[in-house]
N, C-alpha and C. Protein backbone atom coordinates (compact mmCIF):
# COMPACT_ATOMS: atom_id res chain seq x y z
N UNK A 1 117.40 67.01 40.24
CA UNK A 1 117.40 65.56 40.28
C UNK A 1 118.75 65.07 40.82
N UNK A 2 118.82 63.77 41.51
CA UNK A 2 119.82 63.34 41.77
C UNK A 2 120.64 63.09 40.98
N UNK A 3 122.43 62.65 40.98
CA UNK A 3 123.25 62.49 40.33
C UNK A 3 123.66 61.03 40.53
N UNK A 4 123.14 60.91 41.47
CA UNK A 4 123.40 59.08 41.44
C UNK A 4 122.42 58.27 40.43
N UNK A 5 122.54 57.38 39.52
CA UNK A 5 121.42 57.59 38.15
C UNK A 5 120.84 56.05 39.27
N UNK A 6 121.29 55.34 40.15
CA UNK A 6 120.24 54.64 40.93
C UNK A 6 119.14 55.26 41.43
N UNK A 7 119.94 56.58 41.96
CA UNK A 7 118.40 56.79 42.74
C UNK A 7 117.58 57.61 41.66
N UNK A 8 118.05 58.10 40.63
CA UNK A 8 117.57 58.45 39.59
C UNK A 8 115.89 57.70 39.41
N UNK A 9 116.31 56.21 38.67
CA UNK A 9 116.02 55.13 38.16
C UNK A 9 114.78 55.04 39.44
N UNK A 10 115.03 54.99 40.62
CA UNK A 10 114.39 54.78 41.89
C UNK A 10 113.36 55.44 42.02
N UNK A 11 113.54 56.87 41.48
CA UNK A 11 112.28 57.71 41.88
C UNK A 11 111.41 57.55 40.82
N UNK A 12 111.95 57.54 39.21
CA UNK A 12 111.35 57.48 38.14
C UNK A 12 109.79 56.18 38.49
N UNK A 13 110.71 54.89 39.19
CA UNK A 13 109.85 53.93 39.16
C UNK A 13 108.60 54.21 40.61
N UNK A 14 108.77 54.85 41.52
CA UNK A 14 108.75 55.34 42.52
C UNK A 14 106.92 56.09 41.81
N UNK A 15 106.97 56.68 40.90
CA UNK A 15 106.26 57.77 40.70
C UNK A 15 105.74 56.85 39.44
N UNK A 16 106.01 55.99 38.78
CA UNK A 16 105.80 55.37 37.94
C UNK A 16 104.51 54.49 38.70
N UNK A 17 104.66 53.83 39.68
CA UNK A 17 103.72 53.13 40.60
C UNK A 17 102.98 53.87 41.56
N UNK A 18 103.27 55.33 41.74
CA UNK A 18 102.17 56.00 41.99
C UNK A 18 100.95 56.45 41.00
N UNK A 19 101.38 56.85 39.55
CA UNK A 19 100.32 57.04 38.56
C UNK A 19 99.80 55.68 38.36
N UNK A 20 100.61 54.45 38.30
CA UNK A 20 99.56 53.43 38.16
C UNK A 20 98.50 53.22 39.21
N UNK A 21 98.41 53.52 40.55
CA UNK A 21 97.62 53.29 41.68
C UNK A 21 96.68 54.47 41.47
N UNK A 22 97.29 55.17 41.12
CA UNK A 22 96.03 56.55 40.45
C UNK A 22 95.19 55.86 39.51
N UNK A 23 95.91 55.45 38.53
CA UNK A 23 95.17 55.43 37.44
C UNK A 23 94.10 53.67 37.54
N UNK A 24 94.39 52.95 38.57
CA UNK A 24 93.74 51.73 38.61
C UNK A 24 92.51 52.34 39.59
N UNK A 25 92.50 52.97 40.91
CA UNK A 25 91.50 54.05 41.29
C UNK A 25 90.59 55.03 40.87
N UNK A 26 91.24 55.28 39.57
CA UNK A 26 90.21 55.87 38.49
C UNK A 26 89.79 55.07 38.30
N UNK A 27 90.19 54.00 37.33
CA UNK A 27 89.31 52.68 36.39
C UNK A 27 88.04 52.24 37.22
N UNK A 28 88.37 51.95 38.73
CA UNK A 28 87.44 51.92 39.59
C UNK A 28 86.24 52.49 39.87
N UNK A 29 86.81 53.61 39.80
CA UNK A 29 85.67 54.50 39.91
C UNK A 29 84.49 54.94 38.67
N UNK A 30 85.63 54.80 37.43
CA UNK A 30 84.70 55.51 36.26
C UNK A 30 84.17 53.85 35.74
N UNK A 31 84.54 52.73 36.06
CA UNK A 31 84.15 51.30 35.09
C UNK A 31 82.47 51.31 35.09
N UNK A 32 81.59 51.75 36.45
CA UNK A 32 80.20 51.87 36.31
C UNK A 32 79.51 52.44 35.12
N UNK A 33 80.28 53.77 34.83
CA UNK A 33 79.47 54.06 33.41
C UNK A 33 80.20 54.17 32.25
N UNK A 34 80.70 53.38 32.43
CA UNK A 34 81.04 52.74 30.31
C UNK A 34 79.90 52.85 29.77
N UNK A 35 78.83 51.43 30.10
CA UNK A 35 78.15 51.49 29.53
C UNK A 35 77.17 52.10 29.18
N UNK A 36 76.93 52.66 29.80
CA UNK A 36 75.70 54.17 29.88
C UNK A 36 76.87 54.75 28.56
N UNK A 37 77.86 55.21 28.96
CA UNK A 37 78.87 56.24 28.00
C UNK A 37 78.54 55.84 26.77
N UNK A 38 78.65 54.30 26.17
CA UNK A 38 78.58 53.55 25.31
C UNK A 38 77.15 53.66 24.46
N UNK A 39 76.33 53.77 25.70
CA UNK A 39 74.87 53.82 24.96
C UNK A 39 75.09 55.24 24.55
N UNK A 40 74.94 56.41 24.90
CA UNK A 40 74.78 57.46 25.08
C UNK A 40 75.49 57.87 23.48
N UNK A 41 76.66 57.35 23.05
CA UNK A 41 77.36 57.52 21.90
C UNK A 41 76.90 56.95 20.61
N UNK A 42 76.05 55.48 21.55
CA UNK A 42 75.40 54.72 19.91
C UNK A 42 74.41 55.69 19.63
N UNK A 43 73.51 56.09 21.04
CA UNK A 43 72.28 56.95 20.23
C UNK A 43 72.84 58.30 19.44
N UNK A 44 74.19 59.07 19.73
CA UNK A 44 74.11 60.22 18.86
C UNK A 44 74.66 59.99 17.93
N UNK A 45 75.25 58.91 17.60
CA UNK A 45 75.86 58.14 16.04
C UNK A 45 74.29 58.03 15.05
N UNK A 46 73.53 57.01 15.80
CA UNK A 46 71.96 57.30 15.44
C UNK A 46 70.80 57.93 14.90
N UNK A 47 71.36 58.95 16.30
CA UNK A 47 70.49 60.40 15.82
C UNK A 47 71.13 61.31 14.45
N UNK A 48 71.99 61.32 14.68
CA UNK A 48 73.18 62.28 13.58
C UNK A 48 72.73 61.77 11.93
N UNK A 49 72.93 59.98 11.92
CA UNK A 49 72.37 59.80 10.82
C UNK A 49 71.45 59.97 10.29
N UNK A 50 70.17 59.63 11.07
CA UNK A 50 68.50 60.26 11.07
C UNK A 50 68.57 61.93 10.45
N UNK A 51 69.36 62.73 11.30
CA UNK A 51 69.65 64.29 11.10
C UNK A 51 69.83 64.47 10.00
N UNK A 52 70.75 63.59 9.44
CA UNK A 52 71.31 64.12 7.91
C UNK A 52 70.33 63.73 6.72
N UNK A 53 69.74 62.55 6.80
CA UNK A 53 68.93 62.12 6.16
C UNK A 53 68.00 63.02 6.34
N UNK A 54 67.29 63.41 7.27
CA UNK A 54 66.26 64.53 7.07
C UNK A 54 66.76 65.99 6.72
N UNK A 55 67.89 66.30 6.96
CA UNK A 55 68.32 67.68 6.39
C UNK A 55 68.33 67.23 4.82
N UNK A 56 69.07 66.19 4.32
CA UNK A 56 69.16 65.90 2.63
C UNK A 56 67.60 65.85 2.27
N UNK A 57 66.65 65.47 2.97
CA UNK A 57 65.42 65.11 2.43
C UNK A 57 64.79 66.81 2.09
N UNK A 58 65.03 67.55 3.06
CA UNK A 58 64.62 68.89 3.25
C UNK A 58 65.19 69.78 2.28
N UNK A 59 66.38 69.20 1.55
CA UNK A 59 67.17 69.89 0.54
C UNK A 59 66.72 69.54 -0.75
N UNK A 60 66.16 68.43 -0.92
CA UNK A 60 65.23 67.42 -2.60
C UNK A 60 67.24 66.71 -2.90
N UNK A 61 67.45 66.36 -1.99
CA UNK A 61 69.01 65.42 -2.23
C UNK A 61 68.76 64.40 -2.11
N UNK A 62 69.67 63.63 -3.15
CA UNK A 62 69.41 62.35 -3.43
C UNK A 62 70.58 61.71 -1.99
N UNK A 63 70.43 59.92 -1.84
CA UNK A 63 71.00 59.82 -0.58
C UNK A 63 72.96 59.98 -1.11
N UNK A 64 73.52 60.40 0.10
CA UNK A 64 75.20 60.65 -0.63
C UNK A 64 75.16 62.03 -0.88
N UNK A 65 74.53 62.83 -2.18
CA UNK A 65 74.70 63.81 -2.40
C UNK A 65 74.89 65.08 -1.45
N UNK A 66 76.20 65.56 -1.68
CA UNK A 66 76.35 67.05 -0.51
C UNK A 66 75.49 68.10 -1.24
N UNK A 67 75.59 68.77 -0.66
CA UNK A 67 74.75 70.16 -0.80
C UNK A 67 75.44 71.50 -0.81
N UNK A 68 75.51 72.29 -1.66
CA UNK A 68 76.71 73.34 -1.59
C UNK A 68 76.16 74.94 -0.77
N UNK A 69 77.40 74.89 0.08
CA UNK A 69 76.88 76.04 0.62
C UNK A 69 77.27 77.54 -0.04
N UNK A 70 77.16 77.21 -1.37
CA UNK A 70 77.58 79.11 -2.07
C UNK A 70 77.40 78.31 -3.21
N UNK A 71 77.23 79.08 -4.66
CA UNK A 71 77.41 78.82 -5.86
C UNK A 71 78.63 78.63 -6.03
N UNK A 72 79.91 79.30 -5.26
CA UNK A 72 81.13 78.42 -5.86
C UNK A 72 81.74 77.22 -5.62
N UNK A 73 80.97 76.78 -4.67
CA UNK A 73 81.37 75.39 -4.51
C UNK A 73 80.84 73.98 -5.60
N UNK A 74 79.86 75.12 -6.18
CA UNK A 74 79.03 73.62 -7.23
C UNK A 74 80.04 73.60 -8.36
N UNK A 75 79.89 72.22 -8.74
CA UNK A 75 81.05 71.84 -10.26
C UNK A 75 80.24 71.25 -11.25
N UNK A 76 79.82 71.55 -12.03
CA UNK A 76 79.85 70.90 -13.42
C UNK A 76 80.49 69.97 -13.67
């Protein structure tokens, strides 16, 4: 790196406004599917809950209740 801390300062900002022009060219490119992304996340938030509820149902669990995977995990 240089020893002059101007041109230091110079390149830092230099490269500083190149990742922003990157990174506003991304935004560009990826802003079409947010929302798809968005859907795509509500349904496996969705599904996941459905999942568990039917795994607890499949176990005779009440709703909340975990399920132990060994006898030493159960407590009295």
């Amino acid at each position: 790196m240089p020893k002059n801390r101007l041109i230091y300062i110079g390149v830092l900002v230099i490269a500083a406004c190149a990742l922003l022009y990157v990174a506003a060219v991304f935004t560009k490119f990826v802003l079409p599917a947010i929302p798809y992304a968005l859907a795509v996340g509500i349904i496996m938030v969705v599904g996941g809950i459905f999942w568990e509820a039917k795994k607890g149902q499949a176990a005779g669990l009440k709703p909340g209740q975990d399920s132990a995977e060994s006898i030493k995990e159960t407590k009295l």
